[in-house]
Protein backbone atom coordinates (compact mmCIF):
# COMPACT_ATOMS: atom_id res chain seq x y z
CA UNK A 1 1.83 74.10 -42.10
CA UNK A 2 0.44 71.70 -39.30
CA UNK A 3 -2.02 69.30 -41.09
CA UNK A 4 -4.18 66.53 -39.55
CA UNK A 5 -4.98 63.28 -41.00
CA UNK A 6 -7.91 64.57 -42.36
CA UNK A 7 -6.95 67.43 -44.11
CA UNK A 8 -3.95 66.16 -45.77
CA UNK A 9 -4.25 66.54 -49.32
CA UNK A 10 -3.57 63.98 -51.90
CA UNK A 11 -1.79 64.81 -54.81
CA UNK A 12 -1.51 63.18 -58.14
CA UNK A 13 1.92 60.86 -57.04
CA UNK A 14 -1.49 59.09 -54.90
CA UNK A 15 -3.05 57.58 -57.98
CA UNK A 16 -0.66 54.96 -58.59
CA UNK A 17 -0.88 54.02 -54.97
CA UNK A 18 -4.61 53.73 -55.02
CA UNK A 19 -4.08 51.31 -58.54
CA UNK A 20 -2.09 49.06 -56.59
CA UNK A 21 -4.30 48.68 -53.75
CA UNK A 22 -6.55 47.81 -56.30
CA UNK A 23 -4.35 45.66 -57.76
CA UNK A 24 -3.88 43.46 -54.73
CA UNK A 25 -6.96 43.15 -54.07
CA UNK A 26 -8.32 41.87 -57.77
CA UNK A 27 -5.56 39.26 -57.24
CA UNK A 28 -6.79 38.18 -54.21
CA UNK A 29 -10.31 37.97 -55.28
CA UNK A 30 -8.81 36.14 -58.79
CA UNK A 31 -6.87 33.35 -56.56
CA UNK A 32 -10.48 33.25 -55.25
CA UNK A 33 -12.46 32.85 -57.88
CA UNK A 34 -9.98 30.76 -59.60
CA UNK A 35 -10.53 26.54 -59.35
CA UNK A 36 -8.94 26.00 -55.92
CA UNK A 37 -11.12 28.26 -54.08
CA UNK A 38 -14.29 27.78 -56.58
CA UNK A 39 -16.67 28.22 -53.78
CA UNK A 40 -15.83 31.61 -53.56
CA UNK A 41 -18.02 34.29 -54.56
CA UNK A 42 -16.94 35.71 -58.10
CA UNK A 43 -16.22 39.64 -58.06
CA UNK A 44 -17.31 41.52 -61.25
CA UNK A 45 -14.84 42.33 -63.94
CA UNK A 46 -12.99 45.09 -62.81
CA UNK A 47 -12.94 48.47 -65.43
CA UNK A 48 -10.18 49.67 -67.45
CA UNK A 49 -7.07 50.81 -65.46
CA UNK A 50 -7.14 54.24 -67.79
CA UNK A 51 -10.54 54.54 -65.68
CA UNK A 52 -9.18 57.48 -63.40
CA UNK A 53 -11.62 60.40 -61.57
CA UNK A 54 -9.77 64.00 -60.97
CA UNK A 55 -11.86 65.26 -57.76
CA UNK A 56 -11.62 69.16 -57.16
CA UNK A 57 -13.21 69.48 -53.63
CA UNK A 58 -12.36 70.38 -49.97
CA UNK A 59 -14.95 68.25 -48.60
CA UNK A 60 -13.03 65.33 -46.59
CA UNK A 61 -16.30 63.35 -46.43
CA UNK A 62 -16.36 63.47 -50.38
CA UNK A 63 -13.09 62.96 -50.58
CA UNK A 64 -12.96 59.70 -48.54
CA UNK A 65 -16.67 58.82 -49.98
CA UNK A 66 -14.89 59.07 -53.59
CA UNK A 67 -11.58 57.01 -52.38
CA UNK A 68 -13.58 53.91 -51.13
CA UNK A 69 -15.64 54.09 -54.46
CA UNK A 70 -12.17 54.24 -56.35
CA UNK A 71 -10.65 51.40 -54.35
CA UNK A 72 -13.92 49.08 -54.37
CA UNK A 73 -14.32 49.73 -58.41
CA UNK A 74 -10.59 49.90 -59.25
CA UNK A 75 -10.31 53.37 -60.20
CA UNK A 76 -7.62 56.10 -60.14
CA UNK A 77 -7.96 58.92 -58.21
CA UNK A 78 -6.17 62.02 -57.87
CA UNK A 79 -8.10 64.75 -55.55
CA UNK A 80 -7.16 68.50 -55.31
CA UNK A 81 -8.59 71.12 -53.22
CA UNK A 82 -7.48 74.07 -55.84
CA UNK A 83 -8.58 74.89 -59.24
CA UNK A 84 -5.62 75.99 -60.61
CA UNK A 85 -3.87 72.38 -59.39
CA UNK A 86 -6.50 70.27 -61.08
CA UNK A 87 -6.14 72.67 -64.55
CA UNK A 88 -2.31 71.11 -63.79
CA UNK A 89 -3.25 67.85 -63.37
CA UNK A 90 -5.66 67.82 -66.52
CA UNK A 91 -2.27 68.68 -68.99
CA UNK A 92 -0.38 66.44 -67.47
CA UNK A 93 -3.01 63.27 -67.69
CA UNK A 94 -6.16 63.59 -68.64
CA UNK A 95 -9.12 61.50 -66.64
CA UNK A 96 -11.85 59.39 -67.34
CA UNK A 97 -13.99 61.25 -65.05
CA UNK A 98 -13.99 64.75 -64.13
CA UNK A 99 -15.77 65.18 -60.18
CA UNK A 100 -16.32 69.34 -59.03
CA UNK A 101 -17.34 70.85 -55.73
CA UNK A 102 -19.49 73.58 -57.13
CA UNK A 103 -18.32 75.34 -53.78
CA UNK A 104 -14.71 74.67 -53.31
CA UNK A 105 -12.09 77.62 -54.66
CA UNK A 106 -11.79 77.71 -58.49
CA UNK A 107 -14.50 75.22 -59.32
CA UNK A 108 -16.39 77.66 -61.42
CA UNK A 109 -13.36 78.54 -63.10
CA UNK A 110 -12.16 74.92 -63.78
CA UNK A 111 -15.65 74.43 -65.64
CA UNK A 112 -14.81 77.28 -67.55
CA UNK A 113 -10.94 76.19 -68.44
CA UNK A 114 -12.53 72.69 -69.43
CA UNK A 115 -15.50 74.28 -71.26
CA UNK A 116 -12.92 76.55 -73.52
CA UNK A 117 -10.18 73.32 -74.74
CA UNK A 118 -11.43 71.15 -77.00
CA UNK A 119 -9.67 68.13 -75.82
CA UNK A 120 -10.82 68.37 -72.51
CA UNK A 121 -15.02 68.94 -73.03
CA UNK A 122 -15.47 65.48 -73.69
CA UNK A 123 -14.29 64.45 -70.17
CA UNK A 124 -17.52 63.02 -68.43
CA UNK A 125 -18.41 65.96 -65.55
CA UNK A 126 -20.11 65.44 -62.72
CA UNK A 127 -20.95 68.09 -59.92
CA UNK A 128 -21.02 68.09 -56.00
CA UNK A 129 -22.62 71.00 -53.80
CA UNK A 130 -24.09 71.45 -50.59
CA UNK A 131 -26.22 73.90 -51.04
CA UNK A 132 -29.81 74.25 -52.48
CA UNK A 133 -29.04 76.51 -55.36
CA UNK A 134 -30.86 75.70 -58.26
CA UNK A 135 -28.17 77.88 -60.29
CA UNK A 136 -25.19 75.61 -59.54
CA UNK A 137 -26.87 72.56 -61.82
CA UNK A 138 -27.85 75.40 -64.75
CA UNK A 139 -23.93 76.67 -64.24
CA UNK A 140 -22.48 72.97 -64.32
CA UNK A 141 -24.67 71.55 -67.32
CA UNK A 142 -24.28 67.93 -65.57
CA UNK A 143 -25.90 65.69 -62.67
CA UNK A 144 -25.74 67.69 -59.62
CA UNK A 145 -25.04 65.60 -56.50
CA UNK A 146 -25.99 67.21 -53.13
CA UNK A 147 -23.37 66.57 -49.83
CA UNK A 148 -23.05 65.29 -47.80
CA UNK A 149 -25.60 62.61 -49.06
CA UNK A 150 -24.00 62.17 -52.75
CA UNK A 151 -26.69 59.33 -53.26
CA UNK A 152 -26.70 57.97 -56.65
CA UNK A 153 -23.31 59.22 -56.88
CA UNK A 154 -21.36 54.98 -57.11
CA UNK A 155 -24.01 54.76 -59.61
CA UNK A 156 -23.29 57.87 -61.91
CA UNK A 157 -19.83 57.41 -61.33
CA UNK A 158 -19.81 53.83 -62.94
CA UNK A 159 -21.90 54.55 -65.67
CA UNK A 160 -19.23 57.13 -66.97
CA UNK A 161 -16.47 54.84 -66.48
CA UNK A 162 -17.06 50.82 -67.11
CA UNK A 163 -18.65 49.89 -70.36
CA UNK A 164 -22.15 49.01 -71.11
CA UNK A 165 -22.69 45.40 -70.86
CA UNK A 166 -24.19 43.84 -74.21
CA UNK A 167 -27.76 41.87 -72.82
């Protein structure tokens, strides 16, 4: 199969790689912030490291969209473009965050496989579409992000993942 850059997929071997670019750069931004570069400007904490999305989607633009939020926040991320692979991925590891494309192949169906195990319906949802259908946020039951905007999407995103600061 002759695949561009684009379209390669990224399988679930990927979220260790995006960790350690994470890594790196909290220990760069650490040496930083620590006394010898004090006027540096100090990066928030960073969240756990269990903190991983699973993305179903064929959308490159919401698949790179998701991997710079991942890398910036420090988050796994393991994206599939098939239903049946992210079912897969959710026995092997369960996320932090679960992320479908209303429209990609088996979405419908993964929100059905997650809706019927009781250790999975506790996994934060949140769903992507790029069409108008007021259906698709009655079928997913959870905030309904429109492409190829996703605004409000870094935001929702966090809020399932990092931990509420005590004021």
């Amino acid at each position: 199969m002759n695949e561009t850059a684009s379209e390669a997929q990224w399988i679930p071997e990927a979220t260790p790689m995006v960790r350690a670019i994470h890594k790196e750069s909290v220990a760069v931004a650490t040496a930083e912030a620590s006394p010898a570069g004090a006027g540096a400007k100090a990066r928030p904490a960073s969240p756990s490291a269990e903190a991983t999305i699973l993305v179903l989607t064929r959308d490159v633009a919401a698949r790179d969209h998701l991997m710079e939020i991942a890398i910036e926040r420090g988050y796994g991320l393991c994206c599939q473009t098939d239903g049946g692979e992210a079912v897969r991925v959710l026995t092997m590891e369960p996320p932090g965050l679960l992320v479908v494309d209303m429209d990609a192949k088996g979405g419908r169906e993964l929100l059905r496989t997650v809706r019927a195990h009781a250790e999975w319906r506790l996994i934060p949802l949140l769903a992507l579409t790029a069409t108008n259908n007021p259906m698709i946020a009655v079928t997913a039951d959870a905030p309904t992000f429109f492409m190829p905007e996703m605004s409000g999407l870094e935001q929702a995103i966090a809020a399932r993942l990092e931990p509420a600061e005590d004021a």
